[in-house]
PDB file of N, CA and C in Angstrom:
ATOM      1  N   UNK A   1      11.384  -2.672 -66.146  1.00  0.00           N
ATOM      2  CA  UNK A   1      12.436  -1.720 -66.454  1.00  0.00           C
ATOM      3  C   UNK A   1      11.833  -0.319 -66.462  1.00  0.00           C
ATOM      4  N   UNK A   2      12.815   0.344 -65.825  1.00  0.00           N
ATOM      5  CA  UNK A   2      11.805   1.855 -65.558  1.00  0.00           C
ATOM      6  C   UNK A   2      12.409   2.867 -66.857  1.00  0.00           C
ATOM      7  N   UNK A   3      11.315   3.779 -66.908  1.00  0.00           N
ATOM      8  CA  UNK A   3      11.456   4.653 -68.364  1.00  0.00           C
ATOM      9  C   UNK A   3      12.888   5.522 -68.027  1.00  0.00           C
ATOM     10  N   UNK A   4      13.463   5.578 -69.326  1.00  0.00           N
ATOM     11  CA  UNK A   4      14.602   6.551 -69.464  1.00  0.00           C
ATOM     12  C   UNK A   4      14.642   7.355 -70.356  1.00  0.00           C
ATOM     13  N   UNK A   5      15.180   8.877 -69.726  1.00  0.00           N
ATOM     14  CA  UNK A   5      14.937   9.766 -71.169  1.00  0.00           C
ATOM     15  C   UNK A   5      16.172   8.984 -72.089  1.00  0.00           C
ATOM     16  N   UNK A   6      15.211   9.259 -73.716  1.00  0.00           N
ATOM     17  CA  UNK A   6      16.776   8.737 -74.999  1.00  0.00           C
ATOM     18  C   UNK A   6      17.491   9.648 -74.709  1.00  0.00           C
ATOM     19  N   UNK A   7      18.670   9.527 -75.468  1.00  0.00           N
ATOM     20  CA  UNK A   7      19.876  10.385 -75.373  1.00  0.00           C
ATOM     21  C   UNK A   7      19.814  11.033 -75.946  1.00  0.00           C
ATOM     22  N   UNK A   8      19.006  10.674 -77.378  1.00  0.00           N
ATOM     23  CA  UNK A   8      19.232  11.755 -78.176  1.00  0.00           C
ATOM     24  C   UNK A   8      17.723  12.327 -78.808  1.00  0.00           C
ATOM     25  N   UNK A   9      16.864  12.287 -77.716  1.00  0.00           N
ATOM     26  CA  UNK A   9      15.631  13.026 -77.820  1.00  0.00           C
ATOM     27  C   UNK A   9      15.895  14.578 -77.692  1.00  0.00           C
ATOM     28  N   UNK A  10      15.086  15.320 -79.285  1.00  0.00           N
ATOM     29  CA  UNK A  10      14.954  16.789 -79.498  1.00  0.00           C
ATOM     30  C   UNK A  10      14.616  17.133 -77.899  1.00  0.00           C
ATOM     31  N   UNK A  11      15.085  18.032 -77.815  1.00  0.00           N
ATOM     32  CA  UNK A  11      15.218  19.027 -76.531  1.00  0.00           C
ATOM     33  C   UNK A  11      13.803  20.282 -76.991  1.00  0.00           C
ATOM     34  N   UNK A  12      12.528  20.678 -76.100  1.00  0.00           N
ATOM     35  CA  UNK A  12      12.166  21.443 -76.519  1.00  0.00           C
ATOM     36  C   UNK A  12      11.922  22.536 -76.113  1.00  0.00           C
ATOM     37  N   UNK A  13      11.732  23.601 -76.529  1.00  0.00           N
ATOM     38  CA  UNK A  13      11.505  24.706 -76.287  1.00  0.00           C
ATOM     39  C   UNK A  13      10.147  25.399 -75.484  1.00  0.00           C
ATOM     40  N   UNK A  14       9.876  26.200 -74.579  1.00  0.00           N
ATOM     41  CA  UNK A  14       9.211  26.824 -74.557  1.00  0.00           C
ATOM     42  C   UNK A  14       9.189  28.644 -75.044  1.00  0.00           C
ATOM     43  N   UNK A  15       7.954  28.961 -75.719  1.00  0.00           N
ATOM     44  CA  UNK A  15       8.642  30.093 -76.351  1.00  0.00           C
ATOM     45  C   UNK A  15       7.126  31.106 -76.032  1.00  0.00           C
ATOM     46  N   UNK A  16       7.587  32.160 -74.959  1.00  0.00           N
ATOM     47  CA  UNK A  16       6.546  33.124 -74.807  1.00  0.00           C
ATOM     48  C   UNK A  16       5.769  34.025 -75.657  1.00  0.00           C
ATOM     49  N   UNK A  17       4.903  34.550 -75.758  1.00  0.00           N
ATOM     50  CA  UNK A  17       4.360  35.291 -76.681  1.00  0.00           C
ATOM     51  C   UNK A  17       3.224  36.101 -75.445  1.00  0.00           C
ATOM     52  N   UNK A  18       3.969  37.367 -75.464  1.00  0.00           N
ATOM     53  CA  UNK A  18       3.560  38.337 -74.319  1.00  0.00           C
ATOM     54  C   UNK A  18       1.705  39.194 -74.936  1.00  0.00           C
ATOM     55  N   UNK A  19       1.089  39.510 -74.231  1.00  0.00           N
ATOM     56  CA  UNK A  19       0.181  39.699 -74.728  1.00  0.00           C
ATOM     57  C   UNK A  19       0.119  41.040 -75.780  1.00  0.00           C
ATOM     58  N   UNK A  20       0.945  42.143 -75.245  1.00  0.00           N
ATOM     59  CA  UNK A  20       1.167  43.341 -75.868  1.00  0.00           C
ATOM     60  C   UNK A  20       1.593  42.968 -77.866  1.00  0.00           C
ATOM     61  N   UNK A  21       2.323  42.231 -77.604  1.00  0.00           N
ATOM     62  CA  UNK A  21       2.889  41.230 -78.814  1.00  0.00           C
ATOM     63  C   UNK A  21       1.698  40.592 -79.168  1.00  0.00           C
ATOM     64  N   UNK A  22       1.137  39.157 -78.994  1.00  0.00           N
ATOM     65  CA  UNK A  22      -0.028  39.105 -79.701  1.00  0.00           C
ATOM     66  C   UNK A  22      -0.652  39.301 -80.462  1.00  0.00           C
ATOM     67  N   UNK A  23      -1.504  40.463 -80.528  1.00  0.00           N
ATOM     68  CA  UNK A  23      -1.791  41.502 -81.169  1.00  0.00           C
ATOM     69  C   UNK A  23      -1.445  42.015 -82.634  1.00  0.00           C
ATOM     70  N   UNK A  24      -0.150  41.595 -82.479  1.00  0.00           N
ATOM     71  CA  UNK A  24       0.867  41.954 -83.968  1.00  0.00           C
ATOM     72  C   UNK A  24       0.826  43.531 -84.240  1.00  0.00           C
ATOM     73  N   UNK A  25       1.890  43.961 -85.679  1.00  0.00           N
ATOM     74  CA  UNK A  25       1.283  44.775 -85.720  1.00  0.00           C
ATOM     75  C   UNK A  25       1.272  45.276 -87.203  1.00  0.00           C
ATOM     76  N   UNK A  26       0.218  45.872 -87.869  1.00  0.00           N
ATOM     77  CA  UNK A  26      -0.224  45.946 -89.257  1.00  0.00           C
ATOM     78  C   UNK A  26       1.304  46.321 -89.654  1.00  0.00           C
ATOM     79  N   UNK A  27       1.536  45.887 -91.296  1.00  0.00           N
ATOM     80  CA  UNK A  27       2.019  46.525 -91.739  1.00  0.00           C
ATOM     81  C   UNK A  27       2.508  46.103 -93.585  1.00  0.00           C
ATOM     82  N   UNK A  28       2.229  47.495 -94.429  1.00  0.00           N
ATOM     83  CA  UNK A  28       1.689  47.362 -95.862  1.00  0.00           C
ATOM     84  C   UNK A  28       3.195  47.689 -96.595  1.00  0.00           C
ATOM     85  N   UNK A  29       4.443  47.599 -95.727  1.00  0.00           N
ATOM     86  CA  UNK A  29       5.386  48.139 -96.755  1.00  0.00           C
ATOM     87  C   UNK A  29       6.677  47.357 -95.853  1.00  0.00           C
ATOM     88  N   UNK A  30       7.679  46.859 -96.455  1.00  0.00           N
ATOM     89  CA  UNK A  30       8.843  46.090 -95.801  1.00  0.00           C
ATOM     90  C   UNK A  30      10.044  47.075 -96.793  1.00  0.00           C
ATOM     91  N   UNK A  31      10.688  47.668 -96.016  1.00  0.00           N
ATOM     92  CA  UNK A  31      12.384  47.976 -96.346  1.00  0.00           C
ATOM     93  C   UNK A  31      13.197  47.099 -95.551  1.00  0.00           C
ATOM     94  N   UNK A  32      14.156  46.698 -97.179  1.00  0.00           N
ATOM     95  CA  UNK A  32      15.083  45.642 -96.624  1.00  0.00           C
ATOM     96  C   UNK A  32      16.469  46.317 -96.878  1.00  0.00           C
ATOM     97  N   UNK A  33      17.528  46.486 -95.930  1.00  0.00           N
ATOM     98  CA  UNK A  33      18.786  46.965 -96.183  1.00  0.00           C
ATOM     99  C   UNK A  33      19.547  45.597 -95.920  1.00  0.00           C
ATOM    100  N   UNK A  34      21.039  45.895 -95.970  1.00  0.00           N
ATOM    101  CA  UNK A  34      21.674  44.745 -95.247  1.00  0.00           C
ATOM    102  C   UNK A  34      23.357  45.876 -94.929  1.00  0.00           C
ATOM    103  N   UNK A  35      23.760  44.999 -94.101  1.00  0.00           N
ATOM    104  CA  UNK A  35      25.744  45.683 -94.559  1.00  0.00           C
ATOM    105  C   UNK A  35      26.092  44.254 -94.253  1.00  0.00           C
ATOM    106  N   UNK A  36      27.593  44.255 -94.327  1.00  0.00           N
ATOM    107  CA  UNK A  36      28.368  42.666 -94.044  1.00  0.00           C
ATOM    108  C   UNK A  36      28.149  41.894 -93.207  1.00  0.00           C
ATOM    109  N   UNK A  37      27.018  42.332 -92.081  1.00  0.00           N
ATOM    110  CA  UNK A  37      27.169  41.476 -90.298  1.00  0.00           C
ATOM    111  C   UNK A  37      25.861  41.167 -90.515  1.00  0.00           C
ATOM    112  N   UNK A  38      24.756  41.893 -91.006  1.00  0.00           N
ATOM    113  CA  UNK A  38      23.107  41.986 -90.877  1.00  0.00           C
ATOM    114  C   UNK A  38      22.399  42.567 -91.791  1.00  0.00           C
ATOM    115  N   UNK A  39      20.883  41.786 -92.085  1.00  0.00           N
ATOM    116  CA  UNK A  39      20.171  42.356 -92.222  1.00  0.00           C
ATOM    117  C   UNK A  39      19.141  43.010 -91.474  1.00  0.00           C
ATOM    118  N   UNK A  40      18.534  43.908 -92.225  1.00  0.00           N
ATOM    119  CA  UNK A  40      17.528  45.197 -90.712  1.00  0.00           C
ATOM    120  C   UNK A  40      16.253  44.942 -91.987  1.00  0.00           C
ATOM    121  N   UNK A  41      15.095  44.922 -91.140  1.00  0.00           N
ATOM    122  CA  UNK A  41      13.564  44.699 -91.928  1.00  0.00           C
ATOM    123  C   UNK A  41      12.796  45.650 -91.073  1.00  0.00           C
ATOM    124  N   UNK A  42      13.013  46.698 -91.704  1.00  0.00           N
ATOM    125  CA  UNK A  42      11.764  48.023 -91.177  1.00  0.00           C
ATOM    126  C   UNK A  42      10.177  47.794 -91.930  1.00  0.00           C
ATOM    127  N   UNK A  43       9.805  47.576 -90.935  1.00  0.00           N
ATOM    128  CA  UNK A  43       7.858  47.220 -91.043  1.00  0.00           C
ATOM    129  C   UNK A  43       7.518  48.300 -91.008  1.00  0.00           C
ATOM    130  N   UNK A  44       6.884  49.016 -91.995  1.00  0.00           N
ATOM    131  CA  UNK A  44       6.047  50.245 -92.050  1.00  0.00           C
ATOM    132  C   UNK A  44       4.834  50.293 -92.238  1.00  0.00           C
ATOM    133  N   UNK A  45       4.172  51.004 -92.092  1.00  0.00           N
ATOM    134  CA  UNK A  45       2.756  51.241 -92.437  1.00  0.00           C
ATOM    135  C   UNK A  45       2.330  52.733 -92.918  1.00  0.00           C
ATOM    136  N   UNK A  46       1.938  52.692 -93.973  1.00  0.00           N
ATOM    137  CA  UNK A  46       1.363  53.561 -94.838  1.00  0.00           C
ATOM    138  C   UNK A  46       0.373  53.968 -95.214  1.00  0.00           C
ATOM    139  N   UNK A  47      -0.731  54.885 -94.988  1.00  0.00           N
ATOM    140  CA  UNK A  47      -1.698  55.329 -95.283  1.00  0.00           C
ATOM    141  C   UNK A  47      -2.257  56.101 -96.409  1.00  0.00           C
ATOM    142  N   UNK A  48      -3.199  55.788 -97.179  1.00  0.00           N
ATOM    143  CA  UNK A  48      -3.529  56.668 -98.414  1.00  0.00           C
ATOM    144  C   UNK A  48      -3.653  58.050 -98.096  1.00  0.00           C
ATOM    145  N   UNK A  49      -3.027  59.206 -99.086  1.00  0.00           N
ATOM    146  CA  UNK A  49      -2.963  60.772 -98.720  1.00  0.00           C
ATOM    147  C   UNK A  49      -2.887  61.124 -97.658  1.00  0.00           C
ATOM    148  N   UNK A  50      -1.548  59.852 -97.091  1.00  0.00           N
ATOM    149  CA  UNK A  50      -0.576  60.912 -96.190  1.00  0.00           C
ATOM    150  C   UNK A  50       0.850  60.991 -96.319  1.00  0.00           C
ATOM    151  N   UNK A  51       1.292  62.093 -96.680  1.00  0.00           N
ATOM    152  CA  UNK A  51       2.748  61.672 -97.156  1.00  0.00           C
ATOM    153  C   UNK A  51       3.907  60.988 -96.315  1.00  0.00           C
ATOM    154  N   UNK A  52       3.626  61.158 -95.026  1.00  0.00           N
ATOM    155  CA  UNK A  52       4.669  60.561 -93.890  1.00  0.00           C
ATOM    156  C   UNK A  52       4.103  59.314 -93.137  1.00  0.00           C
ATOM    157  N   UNK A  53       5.003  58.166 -93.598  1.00  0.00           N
ATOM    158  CA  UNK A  53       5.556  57.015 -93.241  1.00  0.00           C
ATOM    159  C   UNK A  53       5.684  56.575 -91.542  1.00  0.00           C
ATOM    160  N   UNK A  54       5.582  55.791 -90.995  1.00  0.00           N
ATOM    161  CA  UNK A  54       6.331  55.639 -89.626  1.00  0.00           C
ATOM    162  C   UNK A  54       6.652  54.132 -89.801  1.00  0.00           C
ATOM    163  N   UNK A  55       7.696  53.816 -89.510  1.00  0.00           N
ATOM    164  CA  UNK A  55       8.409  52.167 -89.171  1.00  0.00           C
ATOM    165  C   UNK A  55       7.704  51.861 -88.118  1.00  0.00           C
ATOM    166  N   UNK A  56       6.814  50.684 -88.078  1.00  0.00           N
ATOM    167  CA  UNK A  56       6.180  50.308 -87.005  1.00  0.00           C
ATOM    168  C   UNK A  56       6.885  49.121 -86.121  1.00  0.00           C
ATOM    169  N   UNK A  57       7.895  48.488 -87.018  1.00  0.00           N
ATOM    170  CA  UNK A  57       8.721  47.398 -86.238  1.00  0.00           C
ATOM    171  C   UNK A  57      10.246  47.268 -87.169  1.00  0.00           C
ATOM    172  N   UNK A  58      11.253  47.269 -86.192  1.00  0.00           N
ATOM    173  CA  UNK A  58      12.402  46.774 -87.257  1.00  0.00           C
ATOM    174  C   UNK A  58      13.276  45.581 -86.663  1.00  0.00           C
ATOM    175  N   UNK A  59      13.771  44.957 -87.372  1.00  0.00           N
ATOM    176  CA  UNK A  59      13.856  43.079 -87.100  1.00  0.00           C
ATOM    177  C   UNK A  59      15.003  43.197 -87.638  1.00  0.00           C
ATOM    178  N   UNK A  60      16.477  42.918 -86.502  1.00  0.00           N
ATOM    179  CA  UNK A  60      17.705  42.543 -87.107  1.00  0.00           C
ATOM    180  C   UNK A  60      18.071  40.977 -87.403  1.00  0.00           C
ATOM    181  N   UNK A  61      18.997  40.943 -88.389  1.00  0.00           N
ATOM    182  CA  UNK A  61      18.737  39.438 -88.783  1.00  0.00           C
ATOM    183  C   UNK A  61      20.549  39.125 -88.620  1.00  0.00           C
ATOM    184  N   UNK A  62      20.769  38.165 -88.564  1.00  0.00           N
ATOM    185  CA  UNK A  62      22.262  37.886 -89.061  1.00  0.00           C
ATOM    186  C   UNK A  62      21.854  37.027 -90.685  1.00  0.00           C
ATOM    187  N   UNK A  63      22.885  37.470 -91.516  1.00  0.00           N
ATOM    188  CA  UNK A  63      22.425  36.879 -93.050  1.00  0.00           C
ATOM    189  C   UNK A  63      22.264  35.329 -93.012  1.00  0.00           C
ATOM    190  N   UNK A  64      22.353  34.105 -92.342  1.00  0.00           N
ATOM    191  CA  UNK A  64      22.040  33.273 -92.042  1.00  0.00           C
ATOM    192  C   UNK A  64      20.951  33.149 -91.551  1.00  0.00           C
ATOM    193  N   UNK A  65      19.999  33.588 -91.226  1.00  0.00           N
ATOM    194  CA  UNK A  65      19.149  33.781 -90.608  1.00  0.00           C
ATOM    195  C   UNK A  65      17.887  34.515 -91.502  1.00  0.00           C
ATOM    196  N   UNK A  66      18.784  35.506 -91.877  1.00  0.00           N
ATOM    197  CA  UNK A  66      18.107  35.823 -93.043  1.00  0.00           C
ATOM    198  C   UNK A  66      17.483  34.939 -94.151  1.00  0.00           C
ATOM    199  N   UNK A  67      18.529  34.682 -94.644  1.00  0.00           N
ATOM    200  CA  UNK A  67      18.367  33.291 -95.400  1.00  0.00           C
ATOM    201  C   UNK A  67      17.182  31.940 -95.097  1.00  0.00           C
ATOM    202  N   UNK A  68      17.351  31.892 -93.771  1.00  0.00           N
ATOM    203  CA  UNK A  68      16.141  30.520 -93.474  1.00  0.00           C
ATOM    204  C   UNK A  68      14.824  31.512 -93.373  1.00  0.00           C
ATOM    205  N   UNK A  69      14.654  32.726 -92.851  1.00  0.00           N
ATOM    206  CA  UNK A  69      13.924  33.108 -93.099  1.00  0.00           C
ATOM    207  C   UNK A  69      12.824  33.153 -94.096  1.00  0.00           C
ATOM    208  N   UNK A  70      13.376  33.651 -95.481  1.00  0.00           N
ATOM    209  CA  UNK A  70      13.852  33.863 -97.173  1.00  0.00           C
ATOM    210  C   UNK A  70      13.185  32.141 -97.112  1.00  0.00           C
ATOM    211  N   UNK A  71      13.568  31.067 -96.970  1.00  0.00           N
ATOM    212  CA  UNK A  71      13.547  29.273 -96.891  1.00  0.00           C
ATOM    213  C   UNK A  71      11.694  29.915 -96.347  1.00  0.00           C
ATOM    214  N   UNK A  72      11.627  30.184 -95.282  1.00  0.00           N
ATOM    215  CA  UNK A  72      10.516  30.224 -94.156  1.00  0.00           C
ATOM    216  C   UNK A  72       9.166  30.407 -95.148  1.00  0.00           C
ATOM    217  N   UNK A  73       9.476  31.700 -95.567  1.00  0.00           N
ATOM    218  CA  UNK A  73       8.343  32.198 -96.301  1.00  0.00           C
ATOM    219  C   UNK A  73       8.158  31.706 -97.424  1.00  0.00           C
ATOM    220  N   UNK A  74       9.075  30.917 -98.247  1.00  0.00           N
ATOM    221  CA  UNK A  74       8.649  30.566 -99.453  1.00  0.00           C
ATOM    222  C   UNK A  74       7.841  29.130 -99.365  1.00  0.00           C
ATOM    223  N   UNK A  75       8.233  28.475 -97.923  1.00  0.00           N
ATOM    224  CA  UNK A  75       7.613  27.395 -98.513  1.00  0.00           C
ATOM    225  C   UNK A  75       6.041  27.599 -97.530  1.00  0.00           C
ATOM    226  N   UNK A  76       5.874  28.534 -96.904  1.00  0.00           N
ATOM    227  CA  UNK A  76       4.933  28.978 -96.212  1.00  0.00           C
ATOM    228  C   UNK A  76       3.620  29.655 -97.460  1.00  0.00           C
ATOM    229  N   UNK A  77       4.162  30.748 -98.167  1.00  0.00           N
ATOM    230  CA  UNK A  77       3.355  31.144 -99.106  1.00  0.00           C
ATOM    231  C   UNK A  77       3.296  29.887-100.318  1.00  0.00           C
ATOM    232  N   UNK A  78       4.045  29.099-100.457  1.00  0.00           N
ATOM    233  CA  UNK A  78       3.714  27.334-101.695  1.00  0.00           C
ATOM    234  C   UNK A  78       2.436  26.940-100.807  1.00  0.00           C
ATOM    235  N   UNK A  79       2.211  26.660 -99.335  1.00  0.00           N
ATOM    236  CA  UNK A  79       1.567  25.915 -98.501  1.00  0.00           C
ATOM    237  C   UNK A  79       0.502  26.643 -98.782  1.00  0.00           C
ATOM    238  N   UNK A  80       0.453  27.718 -98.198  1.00  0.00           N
ATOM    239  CA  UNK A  80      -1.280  29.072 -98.231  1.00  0.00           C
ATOM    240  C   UNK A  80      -1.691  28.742-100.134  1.00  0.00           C
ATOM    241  N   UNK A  81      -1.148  28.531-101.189  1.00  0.00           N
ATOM    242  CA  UNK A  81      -1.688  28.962-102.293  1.00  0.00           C
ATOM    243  C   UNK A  81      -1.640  27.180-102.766  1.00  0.00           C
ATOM    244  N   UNK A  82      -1.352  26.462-102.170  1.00  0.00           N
ATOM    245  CA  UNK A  82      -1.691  24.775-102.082  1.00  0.00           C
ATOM    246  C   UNK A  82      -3.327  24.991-101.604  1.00  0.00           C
ATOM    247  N   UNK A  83      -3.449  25.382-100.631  1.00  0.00           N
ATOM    248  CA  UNK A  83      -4.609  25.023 -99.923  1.00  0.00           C
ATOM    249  C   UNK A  83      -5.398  26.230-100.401  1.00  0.00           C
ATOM    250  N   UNK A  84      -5.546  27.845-100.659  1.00  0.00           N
ATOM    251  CA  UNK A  84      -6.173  28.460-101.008  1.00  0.00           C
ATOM    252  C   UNK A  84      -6.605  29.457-102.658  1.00  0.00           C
ATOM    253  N   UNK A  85      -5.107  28.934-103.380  1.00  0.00           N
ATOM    254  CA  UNK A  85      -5.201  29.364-104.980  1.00  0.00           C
ATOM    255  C   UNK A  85      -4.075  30.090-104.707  1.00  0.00           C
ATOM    256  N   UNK A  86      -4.168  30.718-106.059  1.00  0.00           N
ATOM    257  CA  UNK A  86      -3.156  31.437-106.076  1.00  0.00           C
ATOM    258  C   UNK A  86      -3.195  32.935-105.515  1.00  0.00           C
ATOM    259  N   UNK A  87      -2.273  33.383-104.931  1.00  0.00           N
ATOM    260  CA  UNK A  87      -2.258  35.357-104.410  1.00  0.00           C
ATOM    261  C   UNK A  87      -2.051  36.024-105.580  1.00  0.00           C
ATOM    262  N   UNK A  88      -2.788  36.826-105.503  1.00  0.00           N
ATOM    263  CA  UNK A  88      -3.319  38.033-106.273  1.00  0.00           C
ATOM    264  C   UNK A  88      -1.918  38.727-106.395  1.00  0.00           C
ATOM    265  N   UNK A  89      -1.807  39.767-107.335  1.00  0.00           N
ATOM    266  CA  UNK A  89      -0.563  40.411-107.205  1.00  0.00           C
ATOM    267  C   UNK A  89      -1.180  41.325-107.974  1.00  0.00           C
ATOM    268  N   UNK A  90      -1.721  42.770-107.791  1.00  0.00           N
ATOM    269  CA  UNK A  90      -1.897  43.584-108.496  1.00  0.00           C
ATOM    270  C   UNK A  90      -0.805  44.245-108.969  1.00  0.00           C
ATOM    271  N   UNK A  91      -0.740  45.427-109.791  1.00  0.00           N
ATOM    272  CA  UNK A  91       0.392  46.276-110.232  1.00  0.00           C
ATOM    273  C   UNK A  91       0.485  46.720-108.875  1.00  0.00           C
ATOM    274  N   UNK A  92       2.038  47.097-108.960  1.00  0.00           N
ATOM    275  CA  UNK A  92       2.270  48.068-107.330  1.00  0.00           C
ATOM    276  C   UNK A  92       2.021  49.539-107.412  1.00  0.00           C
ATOM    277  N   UNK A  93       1.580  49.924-106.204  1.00  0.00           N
ATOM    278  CA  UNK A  93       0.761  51.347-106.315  1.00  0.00           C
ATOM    279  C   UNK A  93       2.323  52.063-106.315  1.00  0.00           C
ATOM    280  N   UNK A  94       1.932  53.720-106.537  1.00  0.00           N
ATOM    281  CA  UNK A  94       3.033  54.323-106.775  1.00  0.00           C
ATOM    282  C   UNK A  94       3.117  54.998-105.215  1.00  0.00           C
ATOM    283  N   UNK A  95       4.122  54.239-104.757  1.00  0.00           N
ATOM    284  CA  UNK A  95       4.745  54.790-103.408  1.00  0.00           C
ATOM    285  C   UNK A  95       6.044  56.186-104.070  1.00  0.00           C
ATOM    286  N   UNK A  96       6.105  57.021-103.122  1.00  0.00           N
ATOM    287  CA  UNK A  96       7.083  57.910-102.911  1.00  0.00           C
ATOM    288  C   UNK A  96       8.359  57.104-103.069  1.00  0.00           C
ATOM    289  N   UNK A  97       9.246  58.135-103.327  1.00  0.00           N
ATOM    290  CA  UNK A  97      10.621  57.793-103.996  1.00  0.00           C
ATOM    291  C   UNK A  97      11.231  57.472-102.440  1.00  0.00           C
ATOM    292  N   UNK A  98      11.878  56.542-102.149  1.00  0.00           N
ATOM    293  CA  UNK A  98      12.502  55.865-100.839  1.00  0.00           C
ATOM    294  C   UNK A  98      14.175  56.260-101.220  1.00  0.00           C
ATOM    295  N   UNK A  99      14.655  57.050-100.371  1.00  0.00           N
ATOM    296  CA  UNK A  99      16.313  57.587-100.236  1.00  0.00           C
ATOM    297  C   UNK A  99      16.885  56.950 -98.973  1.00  0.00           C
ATOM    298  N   UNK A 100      16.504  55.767 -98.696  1.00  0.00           N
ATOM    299  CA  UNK A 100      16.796  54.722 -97.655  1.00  0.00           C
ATOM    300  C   UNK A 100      17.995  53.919 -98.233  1.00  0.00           C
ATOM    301  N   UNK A 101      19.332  54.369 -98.333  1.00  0.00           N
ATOM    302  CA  UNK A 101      19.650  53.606 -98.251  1.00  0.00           C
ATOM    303  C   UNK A 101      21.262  53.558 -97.229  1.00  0.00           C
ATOM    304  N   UNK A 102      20.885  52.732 -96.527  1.00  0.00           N
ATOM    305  CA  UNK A 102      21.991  53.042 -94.988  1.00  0.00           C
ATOM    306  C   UNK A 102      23.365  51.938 -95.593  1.00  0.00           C
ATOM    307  N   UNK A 103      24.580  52.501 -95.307  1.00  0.00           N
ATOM    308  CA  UNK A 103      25.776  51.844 -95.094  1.00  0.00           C
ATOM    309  C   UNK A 103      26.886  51.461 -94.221  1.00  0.00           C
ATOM    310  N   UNK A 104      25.617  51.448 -93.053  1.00  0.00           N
ATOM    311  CA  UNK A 104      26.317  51.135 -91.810  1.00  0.00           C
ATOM    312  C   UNK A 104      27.212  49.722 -91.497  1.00  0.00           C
ATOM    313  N   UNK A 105      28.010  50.128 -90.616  1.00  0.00           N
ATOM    314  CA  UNK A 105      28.678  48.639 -91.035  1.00  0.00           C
ATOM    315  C   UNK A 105      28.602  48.403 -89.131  1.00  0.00           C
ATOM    316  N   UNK A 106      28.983  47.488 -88.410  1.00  0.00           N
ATOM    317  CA  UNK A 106      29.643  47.242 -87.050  1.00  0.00           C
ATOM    318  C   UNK A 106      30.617  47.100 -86.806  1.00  0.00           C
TER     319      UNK A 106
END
């Protein structure tokens, strides 16, 4: 009897990762907004004694998405502090006063 795909074998993905990407890219500060359709995650990076900021990446989410995300990382950071202790959490340094806050809607 010759092989048959199951019917209901996971379908999989191939998923690129371009080299420019790779690379990643640093970043020491996350602003999270949302309005009714999305959330937006501006990746910043911040440097000691300099007062100006630049968003190095920003990531739209639909709040579902958001959410597994939110799922993603928690059981990701349980896993890293299973296998390596617990993360450090110093006091948070005193960042500049942030007037970010957008009410854009679609």
């Amino acid at each position: 009897m010759a092989d048959t795909p199951k019917k209901n074998a996971p379908k999989q993905m191939s998923i690129e990762l371009p080299e420019d990407i790779a690379d990643g890219t640093y970043s020491n500060l996350a602003i999270i907004s949302h309005s009714t359709s999305e959330f937006v995650i501006d990746f910043v990076r911040m440097v000691p004694n300099v007062p100006k900021a630049k968003v190095k990446s920003r990531i739209i989410l639909t709040p579902q998405h958001a959410k597994r995300l939110m799922r993603a990382l928690i059981d990701n950071v349980k896993k890293f502090e299973d296998q390596h202790g617990k993360i450090d959490e110093p006091s948070m340094p005193n960042f500049p006063p942030m007037n970010f806050t957008p009410k854009a809607q679609a």
